[in-house]
N, C-alpha and C. Protein backbone atom coordinates (compact mmCIF):
# COMPACT_ATOMS: atom_id res chain seq x y z
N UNK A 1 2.97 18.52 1.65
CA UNK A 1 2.19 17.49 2.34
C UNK A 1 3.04 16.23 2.45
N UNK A 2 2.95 15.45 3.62
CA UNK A 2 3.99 14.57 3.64
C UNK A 2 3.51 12.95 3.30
N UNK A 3 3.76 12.16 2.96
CA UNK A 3 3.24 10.81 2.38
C UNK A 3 2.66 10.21 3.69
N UNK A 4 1.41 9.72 3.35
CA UNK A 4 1.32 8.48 4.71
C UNK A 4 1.07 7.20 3.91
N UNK A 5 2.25 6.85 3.24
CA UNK A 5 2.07 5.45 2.38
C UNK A 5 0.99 4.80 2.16
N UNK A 6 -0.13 5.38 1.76
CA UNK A 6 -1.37 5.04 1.68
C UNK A 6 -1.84 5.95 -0.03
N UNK A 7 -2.89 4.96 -0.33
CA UNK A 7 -3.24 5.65 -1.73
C UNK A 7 -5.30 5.16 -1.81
N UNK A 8 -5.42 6.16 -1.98
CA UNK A 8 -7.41 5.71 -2.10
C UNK A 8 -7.55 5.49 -3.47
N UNK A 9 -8.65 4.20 -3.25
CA UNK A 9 -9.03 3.70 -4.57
C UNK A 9 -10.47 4.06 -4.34
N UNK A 10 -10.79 3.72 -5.52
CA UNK A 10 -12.76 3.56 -5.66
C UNK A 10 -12.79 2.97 -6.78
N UNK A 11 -14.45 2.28 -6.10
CA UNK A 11 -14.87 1.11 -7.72
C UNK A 11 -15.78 1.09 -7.61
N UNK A 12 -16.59 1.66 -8.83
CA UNK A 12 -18.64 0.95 -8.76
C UNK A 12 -18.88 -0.25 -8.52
N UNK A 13 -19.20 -1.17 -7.81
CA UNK A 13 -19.79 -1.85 -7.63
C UNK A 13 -21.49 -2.07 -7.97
N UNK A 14 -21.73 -2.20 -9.45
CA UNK A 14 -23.28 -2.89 -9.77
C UNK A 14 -24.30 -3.46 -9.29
N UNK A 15 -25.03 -3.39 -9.45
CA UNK A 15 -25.89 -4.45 -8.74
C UNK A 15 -26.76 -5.14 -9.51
N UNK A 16 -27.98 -5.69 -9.08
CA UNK A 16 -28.60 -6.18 -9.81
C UNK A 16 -30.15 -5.37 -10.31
N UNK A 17 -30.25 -5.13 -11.65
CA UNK A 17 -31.64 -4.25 -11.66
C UNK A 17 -32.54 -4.97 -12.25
N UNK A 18 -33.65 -5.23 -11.14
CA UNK A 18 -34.50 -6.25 -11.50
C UNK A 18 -35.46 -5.80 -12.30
N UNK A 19 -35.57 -4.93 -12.72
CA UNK A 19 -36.58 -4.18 -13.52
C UNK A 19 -35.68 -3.31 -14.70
N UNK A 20 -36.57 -3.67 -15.71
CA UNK A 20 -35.78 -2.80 -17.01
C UNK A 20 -36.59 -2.46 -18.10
N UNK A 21 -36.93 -0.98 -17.68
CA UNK A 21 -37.83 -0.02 -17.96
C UNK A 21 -36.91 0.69 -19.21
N UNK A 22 -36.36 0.38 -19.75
CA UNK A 22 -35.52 0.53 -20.84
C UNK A 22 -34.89 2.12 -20.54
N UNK A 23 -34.50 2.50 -19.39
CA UNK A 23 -33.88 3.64 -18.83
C UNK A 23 -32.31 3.36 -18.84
N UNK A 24 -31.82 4.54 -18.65
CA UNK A 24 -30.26 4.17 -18.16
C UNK A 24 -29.84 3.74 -17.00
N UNK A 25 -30.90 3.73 -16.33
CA UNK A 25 -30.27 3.43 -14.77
C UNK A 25 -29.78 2.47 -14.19
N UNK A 26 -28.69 2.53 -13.56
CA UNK A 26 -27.97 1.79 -13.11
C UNK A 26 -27.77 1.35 -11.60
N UNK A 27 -28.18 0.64 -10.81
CA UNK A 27 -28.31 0.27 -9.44
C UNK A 27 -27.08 0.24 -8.99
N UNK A 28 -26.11 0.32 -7.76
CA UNK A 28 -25.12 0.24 -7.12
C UNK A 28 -24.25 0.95 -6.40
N UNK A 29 -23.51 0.96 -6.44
CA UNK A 29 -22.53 2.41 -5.03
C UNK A 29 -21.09 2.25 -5.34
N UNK A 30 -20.25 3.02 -4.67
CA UNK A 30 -19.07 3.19 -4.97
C UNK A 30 -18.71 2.52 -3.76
N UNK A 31 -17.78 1.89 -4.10
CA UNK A 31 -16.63 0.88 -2.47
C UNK A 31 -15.35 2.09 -2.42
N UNK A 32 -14.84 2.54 -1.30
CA UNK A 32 -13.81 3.19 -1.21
C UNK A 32 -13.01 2.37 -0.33
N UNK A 33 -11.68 2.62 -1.33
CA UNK A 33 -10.90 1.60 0.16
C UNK A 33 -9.62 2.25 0.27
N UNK A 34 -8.34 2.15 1.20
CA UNK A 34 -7.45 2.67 1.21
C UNK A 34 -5.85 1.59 1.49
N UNK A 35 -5.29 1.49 0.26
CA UNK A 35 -4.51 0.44 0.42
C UNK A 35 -3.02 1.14 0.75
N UNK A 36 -1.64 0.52 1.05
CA UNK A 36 -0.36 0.50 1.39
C UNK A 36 -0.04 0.66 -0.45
N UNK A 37 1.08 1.67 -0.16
CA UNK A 37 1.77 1.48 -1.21
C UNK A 37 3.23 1.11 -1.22
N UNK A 38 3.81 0.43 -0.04
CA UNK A 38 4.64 -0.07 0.35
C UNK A 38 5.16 -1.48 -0.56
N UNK A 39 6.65 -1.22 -0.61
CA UNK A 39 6.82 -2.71 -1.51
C UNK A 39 7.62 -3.46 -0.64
N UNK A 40 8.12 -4.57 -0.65
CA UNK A 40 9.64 -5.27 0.00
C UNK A 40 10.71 -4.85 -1.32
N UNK A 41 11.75 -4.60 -0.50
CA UNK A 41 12.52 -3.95 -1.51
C UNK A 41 14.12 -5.39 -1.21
N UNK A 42 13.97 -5.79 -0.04
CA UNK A 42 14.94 -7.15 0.36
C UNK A 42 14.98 -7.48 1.89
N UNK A 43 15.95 -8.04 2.16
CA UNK A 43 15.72 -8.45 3.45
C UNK A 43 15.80 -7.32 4.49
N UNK A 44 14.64 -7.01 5.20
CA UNK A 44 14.24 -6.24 6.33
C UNK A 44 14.10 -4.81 5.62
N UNK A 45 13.86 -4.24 5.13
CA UNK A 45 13.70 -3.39 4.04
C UNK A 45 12.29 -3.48 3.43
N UNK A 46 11.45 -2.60 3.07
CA UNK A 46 10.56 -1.89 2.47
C UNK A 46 10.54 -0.44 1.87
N UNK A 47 10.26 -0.36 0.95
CA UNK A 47 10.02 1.52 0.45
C UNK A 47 8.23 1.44 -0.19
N UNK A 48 8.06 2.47 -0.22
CA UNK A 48 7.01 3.39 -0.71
C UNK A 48 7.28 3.66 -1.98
N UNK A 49 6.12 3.12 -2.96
CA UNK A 49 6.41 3.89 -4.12
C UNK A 49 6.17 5.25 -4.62
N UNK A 50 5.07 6.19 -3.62
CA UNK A 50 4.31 7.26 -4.28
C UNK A 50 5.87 8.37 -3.91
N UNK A 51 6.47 7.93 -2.47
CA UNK A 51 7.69 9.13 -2.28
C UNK A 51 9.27 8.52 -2.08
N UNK A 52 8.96 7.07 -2.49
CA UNK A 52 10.39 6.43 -2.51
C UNK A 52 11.12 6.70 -0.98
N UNK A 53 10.83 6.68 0.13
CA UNK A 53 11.34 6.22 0.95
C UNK A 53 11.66 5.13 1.82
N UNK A 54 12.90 4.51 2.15
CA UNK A 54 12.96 3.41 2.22
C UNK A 54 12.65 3.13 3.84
N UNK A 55 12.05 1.84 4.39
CA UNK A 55 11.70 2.03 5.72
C UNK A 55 12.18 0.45 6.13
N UNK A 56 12.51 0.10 7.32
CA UNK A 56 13.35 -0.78 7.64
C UNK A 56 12.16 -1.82 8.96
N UNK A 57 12.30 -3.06 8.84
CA UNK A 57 11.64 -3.67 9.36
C UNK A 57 11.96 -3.37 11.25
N UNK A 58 13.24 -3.19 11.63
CA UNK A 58 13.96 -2.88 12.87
C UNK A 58 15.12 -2.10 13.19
N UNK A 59 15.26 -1.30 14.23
CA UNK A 59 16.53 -0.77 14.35
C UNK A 59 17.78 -1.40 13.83
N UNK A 60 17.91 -2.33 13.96
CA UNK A 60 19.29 -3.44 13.54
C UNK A 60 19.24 -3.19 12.19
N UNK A 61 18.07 -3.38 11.58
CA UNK A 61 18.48 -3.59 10.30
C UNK A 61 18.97 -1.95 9.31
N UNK A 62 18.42 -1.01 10.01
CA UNK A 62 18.75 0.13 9.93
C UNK A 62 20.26 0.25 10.28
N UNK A 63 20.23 -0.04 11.22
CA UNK A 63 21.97 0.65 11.36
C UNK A 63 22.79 -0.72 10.39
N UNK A 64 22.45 -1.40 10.32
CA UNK A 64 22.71 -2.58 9.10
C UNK A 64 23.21 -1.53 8.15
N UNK A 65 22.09 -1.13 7.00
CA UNK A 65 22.25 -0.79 5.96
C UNK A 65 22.43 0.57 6.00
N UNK A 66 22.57 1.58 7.10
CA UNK A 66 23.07 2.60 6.93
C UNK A 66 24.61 2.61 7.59
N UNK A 67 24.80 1.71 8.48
CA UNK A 67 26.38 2.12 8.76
C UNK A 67 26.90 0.51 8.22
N UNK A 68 27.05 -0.76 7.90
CA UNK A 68 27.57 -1.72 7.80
C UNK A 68 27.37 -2.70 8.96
N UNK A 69 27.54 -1.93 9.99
CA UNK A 69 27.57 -2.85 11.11
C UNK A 69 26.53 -3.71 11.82
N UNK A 70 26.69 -4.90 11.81
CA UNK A 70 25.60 -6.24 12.15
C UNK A 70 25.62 -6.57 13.27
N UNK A 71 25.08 -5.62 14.33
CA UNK A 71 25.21 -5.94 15.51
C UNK A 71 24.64 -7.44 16.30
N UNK A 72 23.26 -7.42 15.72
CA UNK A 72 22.65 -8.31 16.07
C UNK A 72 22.56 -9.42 15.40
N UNK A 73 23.23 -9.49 14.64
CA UNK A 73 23.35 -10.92 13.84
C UNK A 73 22.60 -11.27 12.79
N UNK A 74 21.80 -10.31 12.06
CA UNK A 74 20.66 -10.56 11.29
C UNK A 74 20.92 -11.17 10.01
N UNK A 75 21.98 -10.89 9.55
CA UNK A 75 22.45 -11.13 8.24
C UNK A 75 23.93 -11.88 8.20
N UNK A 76 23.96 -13.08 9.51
CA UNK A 76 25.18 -13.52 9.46
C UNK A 76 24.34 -15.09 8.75
């Protein structure tokens, strides 16, 4: 399965129980959300932490850090 730099969370969210019938019950729902697991790793550069791939803000900066060459001036 291939990464889509994304990771799902969930959290109870409580509420308020206006009545307390000395039960266990608990009022509220689960929030699901789905966040980036993307970091900045330096200039024009980002990776993923769940599959460590590194992903580049633009072509330039790609051929930047994979061949040396600064075509466009980004890092002069």
């Amino acid at each position: 399965m291939s990464c889509n730099h994304q990771r799902e969370t969930s959290r109870w969210v409580g509420g308020d129980n206006w009545y307390d019938d000395g039960s266990s019950m608990h009022t509220g729902h689960w929030e699901y959300d789905s966040v980036s697991t993307t970091v900045d790793l330096d200039l024009h550069r980002y990776k993923c932490t769940q599959c460590g791939e590194i992903m580049y803000y633009s072509g330039a900066a790609r051929e930047y850090y994979q061949t040396g060459v600064d075509r466009k001036g980004l890092f002069k």
